[in-house]
Protein backbone atom coordinates (compact mmCIF):
# COMPACT_ATOMS: atom_id res chain seq x y z
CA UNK A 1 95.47 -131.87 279.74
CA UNK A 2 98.76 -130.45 281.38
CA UNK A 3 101.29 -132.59 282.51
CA UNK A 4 104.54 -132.67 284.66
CA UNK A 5 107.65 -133.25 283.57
CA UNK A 6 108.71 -137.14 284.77
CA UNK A 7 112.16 -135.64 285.59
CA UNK A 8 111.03 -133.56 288.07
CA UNK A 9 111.85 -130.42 286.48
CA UNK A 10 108.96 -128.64 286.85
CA UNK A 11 107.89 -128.17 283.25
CA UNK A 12 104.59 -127.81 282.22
CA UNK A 13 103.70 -129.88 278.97
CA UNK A 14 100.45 -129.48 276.80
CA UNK A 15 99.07 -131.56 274.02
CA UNK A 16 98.35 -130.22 270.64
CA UNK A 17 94.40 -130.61 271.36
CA UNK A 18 95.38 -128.10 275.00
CA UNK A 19 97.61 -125.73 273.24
CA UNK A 20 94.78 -125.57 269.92
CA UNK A 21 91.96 -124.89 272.46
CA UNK A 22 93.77 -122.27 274.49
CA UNK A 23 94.88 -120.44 271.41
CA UNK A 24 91.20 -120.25 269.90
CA UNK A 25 89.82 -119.16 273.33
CA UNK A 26 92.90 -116.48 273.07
CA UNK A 27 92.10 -115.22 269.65
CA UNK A 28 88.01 -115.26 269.60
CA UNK A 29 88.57 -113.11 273.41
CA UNK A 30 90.81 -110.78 271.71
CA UNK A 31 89.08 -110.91 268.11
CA UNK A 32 85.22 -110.66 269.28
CA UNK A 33 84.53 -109.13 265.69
CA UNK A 34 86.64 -106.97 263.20
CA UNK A 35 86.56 -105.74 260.14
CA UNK A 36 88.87 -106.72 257.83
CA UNK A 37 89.28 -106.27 253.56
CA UNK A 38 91.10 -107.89 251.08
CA UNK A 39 90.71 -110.05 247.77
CA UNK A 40 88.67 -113.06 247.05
CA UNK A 41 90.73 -116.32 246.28
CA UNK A 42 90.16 -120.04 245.84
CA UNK A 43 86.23 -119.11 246.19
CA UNK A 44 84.19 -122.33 246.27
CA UNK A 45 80.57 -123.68 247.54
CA UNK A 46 80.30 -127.12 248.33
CA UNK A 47 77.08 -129.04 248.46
CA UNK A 48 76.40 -127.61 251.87
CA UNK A 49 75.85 -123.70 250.70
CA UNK A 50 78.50 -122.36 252.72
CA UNK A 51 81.03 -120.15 250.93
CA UNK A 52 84.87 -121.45 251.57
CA UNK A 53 87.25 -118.91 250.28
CA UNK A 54 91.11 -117.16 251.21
CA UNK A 55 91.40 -113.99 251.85
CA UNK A 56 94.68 -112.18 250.72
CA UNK A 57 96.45 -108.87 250.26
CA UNK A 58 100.26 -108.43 249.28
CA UNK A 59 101.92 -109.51 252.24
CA UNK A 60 99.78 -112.54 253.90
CA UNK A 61 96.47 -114.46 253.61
CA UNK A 62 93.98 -116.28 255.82
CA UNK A 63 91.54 -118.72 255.63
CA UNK A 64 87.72 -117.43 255.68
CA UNK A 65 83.98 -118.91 255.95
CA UNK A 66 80.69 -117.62 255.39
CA UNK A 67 77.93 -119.86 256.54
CA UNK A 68 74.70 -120.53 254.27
CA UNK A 69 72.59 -118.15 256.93
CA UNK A 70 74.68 -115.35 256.52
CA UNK A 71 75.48 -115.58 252.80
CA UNK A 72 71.79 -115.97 251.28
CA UNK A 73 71.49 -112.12 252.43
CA UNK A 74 74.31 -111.30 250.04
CA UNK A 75 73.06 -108.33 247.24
CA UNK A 76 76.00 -109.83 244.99
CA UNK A 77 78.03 -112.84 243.91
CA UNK A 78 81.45 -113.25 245.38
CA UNK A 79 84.22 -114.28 242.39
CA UNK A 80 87.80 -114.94 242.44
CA UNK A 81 89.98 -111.37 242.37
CA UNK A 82 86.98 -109.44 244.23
CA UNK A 83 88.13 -107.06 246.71
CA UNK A 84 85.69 -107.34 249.73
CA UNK A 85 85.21 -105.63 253.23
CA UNK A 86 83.51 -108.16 255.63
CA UNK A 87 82.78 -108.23 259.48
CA UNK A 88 83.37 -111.67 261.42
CA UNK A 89 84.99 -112.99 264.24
CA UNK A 90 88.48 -114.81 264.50
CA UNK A 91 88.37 -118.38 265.16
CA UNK A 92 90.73 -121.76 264.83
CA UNK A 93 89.79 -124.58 263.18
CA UNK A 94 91.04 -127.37 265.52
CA UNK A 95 91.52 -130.69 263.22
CA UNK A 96 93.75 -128.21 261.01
CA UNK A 97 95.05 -126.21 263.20
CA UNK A 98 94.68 -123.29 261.23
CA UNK A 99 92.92 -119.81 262.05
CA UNK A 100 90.28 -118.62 259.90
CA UNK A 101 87.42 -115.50 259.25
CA UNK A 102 83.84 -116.09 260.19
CA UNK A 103 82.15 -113.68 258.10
CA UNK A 104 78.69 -112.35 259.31
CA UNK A 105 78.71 -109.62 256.56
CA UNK A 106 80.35 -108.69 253.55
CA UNK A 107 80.16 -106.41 250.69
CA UNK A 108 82.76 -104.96 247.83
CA UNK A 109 85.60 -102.65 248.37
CA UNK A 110 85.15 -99.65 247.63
CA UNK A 111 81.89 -99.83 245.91
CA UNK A 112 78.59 -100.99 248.04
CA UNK A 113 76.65 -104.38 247.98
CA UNK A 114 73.74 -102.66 245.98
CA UNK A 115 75.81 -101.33 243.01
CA UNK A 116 77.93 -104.32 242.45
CA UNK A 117 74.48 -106.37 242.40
CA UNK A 118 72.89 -103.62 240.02
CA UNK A 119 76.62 -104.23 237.92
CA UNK A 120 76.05 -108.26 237.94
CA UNK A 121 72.12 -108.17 237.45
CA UNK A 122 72.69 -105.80 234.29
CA UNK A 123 75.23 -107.54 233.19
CA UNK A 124 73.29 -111.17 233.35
CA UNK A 125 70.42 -109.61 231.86
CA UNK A 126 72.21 -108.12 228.78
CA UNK A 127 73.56 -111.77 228.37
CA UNK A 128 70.00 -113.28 228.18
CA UNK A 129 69.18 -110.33 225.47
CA UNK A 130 66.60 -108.19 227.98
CA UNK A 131 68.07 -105.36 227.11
CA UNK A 132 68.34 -105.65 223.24
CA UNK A 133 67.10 -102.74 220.84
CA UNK A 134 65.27 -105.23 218.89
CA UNK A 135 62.87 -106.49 221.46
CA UNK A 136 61.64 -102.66 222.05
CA UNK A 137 58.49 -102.16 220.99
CA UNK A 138 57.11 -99.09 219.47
CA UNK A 139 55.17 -96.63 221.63
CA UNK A 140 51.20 -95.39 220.03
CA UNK A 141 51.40 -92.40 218.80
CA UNK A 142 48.10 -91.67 220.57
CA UNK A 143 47.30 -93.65 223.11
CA UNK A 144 43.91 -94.90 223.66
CA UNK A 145 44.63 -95.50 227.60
CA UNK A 146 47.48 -94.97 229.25
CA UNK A 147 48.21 -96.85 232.86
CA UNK A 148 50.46 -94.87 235.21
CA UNK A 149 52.05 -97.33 237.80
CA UNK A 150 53.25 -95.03 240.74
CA UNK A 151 53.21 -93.98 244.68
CA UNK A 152 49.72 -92.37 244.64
CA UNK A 153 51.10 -90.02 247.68
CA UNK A 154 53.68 -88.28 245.59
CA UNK A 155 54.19 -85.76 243.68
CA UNK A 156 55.48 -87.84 240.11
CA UNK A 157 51.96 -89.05 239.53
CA UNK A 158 49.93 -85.53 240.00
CA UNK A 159 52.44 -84.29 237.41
CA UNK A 160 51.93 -86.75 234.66
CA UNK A 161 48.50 -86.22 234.86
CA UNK A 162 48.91 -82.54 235.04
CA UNK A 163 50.71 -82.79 231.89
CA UNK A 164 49.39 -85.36 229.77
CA UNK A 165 45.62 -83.38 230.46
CA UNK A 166 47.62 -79.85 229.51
CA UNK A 167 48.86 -81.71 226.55
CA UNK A 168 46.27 -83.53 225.34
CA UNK A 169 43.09 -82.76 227.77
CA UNK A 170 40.34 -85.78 228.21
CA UNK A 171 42.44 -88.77 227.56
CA UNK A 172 41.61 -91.89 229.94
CA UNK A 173 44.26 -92.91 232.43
CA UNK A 174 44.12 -95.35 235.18
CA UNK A 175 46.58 -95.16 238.50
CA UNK A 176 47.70 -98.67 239.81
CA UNK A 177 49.29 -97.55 242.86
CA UNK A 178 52.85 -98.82 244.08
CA UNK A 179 54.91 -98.91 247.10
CA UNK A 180 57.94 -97.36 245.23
CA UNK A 181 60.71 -98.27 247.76
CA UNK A 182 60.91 -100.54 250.82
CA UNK A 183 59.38 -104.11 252.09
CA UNK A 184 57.04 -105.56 249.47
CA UNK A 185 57.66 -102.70 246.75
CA UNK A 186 58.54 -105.45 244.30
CA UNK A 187 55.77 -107.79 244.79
CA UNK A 188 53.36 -104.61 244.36
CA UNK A 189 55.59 -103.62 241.11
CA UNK A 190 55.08 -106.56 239.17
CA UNK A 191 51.54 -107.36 240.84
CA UNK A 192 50.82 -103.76 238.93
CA UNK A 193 52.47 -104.31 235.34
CA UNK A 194 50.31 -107.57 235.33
CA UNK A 195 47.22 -106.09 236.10
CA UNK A 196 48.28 -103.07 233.81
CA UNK A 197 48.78 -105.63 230.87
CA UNK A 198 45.52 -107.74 231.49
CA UNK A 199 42.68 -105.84 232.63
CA UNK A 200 42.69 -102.03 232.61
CA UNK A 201 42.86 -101.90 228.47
CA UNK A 202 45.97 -99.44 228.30
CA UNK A 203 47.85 -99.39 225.33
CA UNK A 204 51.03 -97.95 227.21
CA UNK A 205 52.21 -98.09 231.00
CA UNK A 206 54.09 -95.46 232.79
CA UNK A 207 56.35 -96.52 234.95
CA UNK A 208 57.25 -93.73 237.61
CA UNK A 209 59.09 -92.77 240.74
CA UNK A 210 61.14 -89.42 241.75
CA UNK A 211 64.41 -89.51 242.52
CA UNK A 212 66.44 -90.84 245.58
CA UNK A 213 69.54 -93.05 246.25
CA UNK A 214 70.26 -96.63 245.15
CA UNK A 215 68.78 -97.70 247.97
CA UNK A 216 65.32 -95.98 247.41
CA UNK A 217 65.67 -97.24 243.70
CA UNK A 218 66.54 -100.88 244.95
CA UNK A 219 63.04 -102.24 243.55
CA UNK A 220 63.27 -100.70 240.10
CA UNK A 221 66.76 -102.36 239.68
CA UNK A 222 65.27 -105.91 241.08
CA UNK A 223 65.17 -108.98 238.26
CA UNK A 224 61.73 -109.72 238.94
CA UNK A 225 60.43 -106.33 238.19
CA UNK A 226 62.87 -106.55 234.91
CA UNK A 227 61.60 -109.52 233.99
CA UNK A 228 57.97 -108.37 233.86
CA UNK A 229 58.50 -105.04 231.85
CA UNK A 230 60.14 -107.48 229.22
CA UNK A 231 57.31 -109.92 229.22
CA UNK A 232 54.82 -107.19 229.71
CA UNK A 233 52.37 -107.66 226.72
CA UNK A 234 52.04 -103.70 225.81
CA UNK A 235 55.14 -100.84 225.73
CA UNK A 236 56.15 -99.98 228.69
CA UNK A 237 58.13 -96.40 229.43
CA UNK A 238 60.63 -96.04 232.06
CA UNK A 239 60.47 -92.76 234.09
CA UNK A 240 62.40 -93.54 237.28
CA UNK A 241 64.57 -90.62 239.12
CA UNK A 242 66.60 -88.17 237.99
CA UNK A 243 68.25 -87.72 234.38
CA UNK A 244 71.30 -88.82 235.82
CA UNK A 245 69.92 -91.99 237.70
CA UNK A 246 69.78 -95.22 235.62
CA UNK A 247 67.81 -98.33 236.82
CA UNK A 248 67.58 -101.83 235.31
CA UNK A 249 64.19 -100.93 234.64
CA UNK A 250 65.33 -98.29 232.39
CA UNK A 251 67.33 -100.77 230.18
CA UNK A 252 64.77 -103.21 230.22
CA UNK A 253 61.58 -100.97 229.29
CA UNK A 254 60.69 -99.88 225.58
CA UNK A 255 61.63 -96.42 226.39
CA UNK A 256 63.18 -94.65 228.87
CA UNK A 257 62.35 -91.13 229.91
CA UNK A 258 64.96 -88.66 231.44
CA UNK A 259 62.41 -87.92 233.99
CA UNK A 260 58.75 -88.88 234.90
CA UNK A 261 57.58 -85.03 233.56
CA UNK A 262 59.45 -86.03 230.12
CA UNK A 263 57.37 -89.19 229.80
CA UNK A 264 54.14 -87.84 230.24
CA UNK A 265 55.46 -85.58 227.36
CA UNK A 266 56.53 -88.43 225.59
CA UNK A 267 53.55 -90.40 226.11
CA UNK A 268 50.86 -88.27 224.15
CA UNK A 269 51.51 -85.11 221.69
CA UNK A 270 50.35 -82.05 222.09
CA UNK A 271 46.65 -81.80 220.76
CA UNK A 272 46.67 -78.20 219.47
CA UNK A 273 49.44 -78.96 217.46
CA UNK A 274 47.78 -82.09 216.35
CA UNK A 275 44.55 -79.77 215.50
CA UNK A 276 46.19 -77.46 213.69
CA UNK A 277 48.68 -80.23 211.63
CA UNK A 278 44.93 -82.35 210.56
CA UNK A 279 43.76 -78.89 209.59
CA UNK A 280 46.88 -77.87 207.53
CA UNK A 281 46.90 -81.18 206.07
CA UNK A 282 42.90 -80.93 205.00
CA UNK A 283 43.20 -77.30 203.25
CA UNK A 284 46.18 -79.37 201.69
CA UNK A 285 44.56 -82.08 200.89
CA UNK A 286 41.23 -80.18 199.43
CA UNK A 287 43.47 -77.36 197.29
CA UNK A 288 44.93 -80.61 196.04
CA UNK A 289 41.40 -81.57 194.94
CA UNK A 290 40.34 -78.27 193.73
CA UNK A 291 43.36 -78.84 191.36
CA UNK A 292 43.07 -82.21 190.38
CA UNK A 293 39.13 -82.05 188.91
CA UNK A 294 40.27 -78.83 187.69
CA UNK A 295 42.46 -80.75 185.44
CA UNK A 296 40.51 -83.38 184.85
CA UNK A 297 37.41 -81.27 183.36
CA UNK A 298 40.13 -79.46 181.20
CA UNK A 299 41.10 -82.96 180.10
CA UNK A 300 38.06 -84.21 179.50
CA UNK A 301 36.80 -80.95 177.59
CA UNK A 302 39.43 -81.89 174.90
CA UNK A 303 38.73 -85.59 174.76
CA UNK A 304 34.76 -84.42 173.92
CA UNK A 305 36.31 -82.19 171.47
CA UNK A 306 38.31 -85.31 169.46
CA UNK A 307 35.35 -86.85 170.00
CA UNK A 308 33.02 -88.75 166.89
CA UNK A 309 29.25 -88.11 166.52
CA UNK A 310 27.65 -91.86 167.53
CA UNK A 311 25.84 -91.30 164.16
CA UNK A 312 28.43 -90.79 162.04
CA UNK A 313 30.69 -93.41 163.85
CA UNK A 314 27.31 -95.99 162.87
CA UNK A 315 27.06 -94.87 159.68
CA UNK A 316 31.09 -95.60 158.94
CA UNK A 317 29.97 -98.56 160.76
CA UNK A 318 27.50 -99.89 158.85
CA UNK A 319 29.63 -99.36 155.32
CA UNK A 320 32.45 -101.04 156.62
CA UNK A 321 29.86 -103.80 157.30
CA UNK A 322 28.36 -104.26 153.77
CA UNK A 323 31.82 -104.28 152.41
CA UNK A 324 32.58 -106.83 154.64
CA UNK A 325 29.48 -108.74 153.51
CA UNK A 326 29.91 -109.03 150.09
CA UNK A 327 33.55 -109.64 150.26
CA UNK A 328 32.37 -112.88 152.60
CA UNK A 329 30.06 -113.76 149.85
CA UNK A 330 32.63 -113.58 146.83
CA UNK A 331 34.77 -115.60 149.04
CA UNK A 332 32.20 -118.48 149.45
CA UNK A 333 31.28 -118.76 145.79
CA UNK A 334 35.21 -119.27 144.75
CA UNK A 335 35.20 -121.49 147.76
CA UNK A 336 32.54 -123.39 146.43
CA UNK A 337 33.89 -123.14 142.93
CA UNK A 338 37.07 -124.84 143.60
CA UNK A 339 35.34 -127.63 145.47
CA UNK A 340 33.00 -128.47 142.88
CA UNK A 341 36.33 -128.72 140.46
CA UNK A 342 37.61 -130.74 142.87
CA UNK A 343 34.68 -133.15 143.28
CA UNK A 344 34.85 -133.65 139.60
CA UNK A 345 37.90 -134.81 139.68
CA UNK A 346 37.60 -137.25 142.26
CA UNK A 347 34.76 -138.26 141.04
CA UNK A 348 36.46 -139.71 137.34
CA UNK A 349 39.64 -140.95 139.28
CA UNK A 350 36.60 -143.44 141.40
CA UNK A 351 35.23 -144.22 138.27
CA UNK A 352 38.52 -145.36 136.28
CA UNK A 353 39.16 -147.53 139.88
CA UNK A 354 35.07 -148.89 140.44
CA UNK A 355 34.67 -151.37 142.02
CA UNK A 356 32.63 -153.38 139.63
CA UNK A 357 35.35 -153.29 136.97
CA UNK A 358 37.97 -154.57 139.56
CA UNK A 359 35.28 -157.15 140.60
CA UNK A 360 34.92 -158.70 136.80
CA UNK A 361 38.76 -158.55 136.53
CA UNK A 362 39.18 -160.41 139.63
CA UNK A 363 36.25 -163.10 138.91
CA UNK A 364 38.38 -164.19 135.45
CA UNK A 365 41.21 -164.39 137.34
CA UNK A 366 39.69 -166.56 140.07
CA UNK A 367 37.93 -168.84 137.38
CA UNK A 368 40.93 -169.24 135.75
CA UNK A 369 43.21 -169.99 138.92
CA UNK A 370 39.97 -172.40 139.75
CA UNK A 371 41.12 -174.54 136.78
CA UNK A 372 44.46 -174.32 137.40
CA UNK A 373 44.19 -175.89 140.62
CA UNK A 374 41.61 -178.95 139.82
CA UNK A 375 43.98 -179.80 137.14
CA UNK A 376 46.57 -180.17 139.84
CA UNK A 377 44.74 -181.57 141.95
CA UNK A 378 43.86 -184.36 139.84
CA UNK A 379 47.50 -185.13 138.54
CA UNK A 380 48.45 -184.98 142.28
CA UNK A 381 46.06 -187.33 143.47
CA UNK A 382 47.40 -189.79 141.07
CA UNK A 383 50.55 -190.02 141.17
CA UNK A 384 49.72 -190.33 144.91
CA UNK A 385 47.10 -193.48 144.11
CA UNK A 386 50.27 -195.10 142.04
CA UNK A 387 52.40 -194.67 144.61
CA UNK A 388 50.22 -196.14 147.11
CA UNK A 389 49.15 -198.97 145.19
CA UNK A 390 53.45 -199.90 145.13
CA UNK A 391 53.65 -199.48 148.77
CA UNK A 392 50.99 -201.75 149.42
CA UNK A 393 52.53 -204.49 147.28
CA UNK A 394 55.95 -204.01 149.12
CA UNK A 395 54.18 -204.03 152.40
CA UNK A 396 52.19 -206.78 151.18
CA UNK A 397 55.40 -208.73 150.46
CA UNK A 398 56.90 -207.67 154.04
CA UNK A 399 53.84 -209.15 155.89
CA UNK A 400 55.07 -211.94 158.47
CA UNK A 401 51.39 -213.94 157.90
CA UNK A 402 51.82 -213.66 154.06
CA UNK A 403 55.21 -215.59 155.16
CA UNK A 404 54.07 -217.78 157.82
CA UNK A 405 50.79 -218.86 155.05
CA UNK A 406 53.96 -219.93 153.13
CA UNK A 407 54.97 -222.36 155.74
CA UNK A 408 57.31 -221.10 157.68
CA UNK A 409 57.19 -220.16 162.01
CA UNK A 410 57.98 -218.52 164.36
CA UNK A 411 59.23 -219.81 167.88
CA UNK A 412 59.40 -217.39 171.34
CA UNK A 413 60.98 -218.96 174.48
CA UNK A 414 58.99 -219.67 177.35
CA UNK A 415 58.34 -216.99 180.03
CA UNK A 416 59.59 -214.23 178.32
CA UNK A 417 58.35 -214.74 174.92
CA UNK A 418 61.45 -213.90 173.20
CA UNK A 419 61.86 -214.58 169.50
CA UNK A 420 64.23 -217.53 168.92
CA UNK A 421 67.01 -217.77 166.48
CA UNK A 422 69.49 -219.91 167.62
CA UNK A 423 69.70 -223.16 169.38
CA UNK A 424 71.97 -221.49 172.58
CA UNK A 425 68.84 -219.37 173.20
CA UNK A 426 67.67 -222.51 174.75
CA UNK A 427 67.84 -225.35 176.97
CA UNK A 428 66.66 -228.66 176.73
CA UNK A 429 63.22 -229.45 178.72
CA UNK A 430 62.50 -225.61 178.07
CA UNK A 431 59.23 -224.59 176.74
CA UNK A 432 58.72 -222.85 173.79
CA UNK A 433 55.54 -221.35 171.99
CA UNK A 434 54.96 -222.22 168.17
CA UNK A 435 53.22 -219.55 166.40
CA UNK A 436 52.13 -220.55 162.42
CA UNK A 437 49.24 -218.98 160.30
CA UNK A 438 46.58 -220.99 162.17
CA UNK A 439 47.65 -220.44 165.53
CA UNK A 440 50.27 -221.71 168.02
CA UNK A 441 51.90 -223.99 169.62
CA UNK A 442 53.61 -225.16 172.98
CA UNK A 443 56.39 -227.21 172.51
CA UNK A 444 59.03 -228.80 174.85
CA UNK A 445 62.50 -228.79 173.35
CA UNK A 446 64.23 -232.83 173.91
CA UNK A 447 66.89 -231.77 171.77
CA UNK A 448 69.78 -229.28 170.09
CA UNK A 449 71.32 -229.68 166.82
């Protein structure tokens, strides 16, 4: 709010929030909407959609905004380094203080919204590969049907057919019919290619429109349409405008035609010509024949000539067969010679090795090893009985009841039963057992000596 000076001077002081507010009511009275160009910098889109960018030429810049609303009607992408032409108002932005562009429209300098969106479409699809030669697919040669998607008011589609029937009379075709240009064109577009693909059993689509400007060609150069001539499951041929007009749809198809009347000759070839090539080819093709058994009788006339009579040929035959015979048999005698010769002689080696002879041989020396060993056997078991006999009378000598017969003892102390042999094994009043060839004895010991 305005305030007086305190001195009394008659000054009229504003706050920054006053002065702010008057200056934007100032500028958006005088500004109501302009036009205005320059170049795209510091271009960014927050969360919210809106596009925040500066707009600058060589001697000054300003702040600009394009709200979400506005800019989803944009035919391109805006980019740092664009030079644009917009239409907005002027407006302040009161917590900065700072005066900025409220763009309701805006397209590319010197170049409309529609061709720098055709420039940024082509360019995207070439990235993704739409447009590469090795996805085009081969057109038929003949087509068995061909489906012609066009405006069924104009004149493109009447001369296809005029053509293609001139060119090759009685082939099928089937007209999908198109809005070409305008509000729902592309929907109708790519509802055709599908239905083109699916259910009309084409082998080719025509893709048609006359000429006109970018605008009339906007649906031909729209992504979705692009997108269905590339995933369209049969070739597709591009025959949009003028020779001099390109659309995306022309990059995208299998083949493009300078105009619609040069695809419907491209599409089929002429059938006269075709009539007469076939027939060219078949008088070819039969003097060829002609030719060919010609030559073969003449080469099989000589081979009958070289030729042997069957009978001769068997008689030959036959002789080479007895000859063979008896040449067999001579063999098998010598063969049989030579083994009986051979059995012979195996026959007196066996006999010089019988085994009868080696049996007698073998039963003397058994007989006579049979002697051998009783003989030493019966030496052996007597040295062994004299040997014995001496051990026994040792043993019988070492006997401790031969020695305790003699009169002798033996004493074991009491628990433990150990053998006693010396008086400081014991103690006296200790118990001792007496053991003498008729039995034993328990003694108490009264005294040491």
């Amino acid at each position: 709010m305005q305030e007086n000076d305190p001195a009394g001077t008659g000054r009229t002081v504003l706050t920054v929030t006053e002065l702010t507010s008057e200056l934007k009511a100032l500028l958006e009275k005088t500004y109501p909407f302009i036009w205005i160009t320059g170049e795209i910098s510091n271009f960014r889109v927050p969360s919210s959609g809106h596009f925040y960018f500066t707009l600058k030429d060589a001697g000054a810049q300003i702040f600009a905004v394009m709200f979400k609303g506005q800019n989803r009607a944009l035919k391109f992408a805006p980019e740092d380094g664009m030079s644009v032409t917009g239409f907005g108002r002027i407006s302040v932005y009161p917590p900065r203080g700072a005066y900025q562009v409220i763009f309701e429209y805006l397209e590319p300098a010197g170049a409309g919204a529609l061709q720098a969106a055709f420039e940024q479409l082509k360019k995207k699809l070439a990235a993704e590969g739409l447009f590469d030669a090795s996805h085009k697919r081969p057109i038929p040669f003949l087509p068995s049907k061909i489906a012609i998607i066009s405006s069924p008011t104009g004149a493109v589609v009447h001369d296809i057919i005029r053509i293609v029937h001139r060119r090759f009379p009685n082939i099928p075709i089937d007209i999908i019919p198109v809005k070409v240009q305008g509000d729902g064109a592309v929907e109708e577009i790519v509802s055709a290619m599908q239905m083109a693909s699916e259910s009309t059993g084409a082998d080719t689509i025509i893709l048609a429109r006359g000429g006109g400007s970018l605008e009339d060609l906007a649906a031909f150069n729209s992504e979705a349409v692009a997108r269905e001539i590339f995933a369209s499951a049969i070739p597709v041929i591009s025959a949009i405008g003028h020779e001099t007009d390109f659309t995306i749809a022309d990059f995208t198809a299998d083949l493009r035609a300078p105009t619609p009347s040069a695809a419907a000759e491209l599409v089929v070839p002429v059938k006269t010509d075709l009539v007469y090539t076939l027939q060219t080819y078949t008088k070819r093709l039969s003097a060829k024949m002609i030719r060919y058994i010609d030559d073969e009788r003449v080469k099989t006339h000589k081979l009958s000539r070289r030729l042997v009579h069957p009978r001769r040929r068997l008689d030959d035959m036959m002789l080479r067969l007895d000859d063979q015979a008896t040449r067999m048999a001579n063999a098998i005698k010598n063969l049989l010679r030579q083994k009986q010769q051979h059995l012979v002689w195996q026959h007196s080696r066996l006999h010089a090795v019988s085994p009868s002879r080696q049996a007698s041989v073998l039963r003397e020396n058994v007989m006579r090893c049979r002697a051998r060993m009783e003989t030493g056997i019966n030496a052996s078991m007597q040295l062994q009985r004299t040997r014995a006999a001496a051990l026994a009378s040792r043993l019988s000598g070492l006997n401790p009841s031969a020695v305790l017969e003699r009169g002798y003892s033996i004493v074991r102390r009491m628990p433990d039963r150990t053998v006693v042999t010396g008086t400081d094994q014991v103690v006296t009043g200790q118990h001792v057992e007496v053991i003498v060839s008729k039995g034993k004895m328990t003694c108490l010991v009264e005294k040491k000596e």
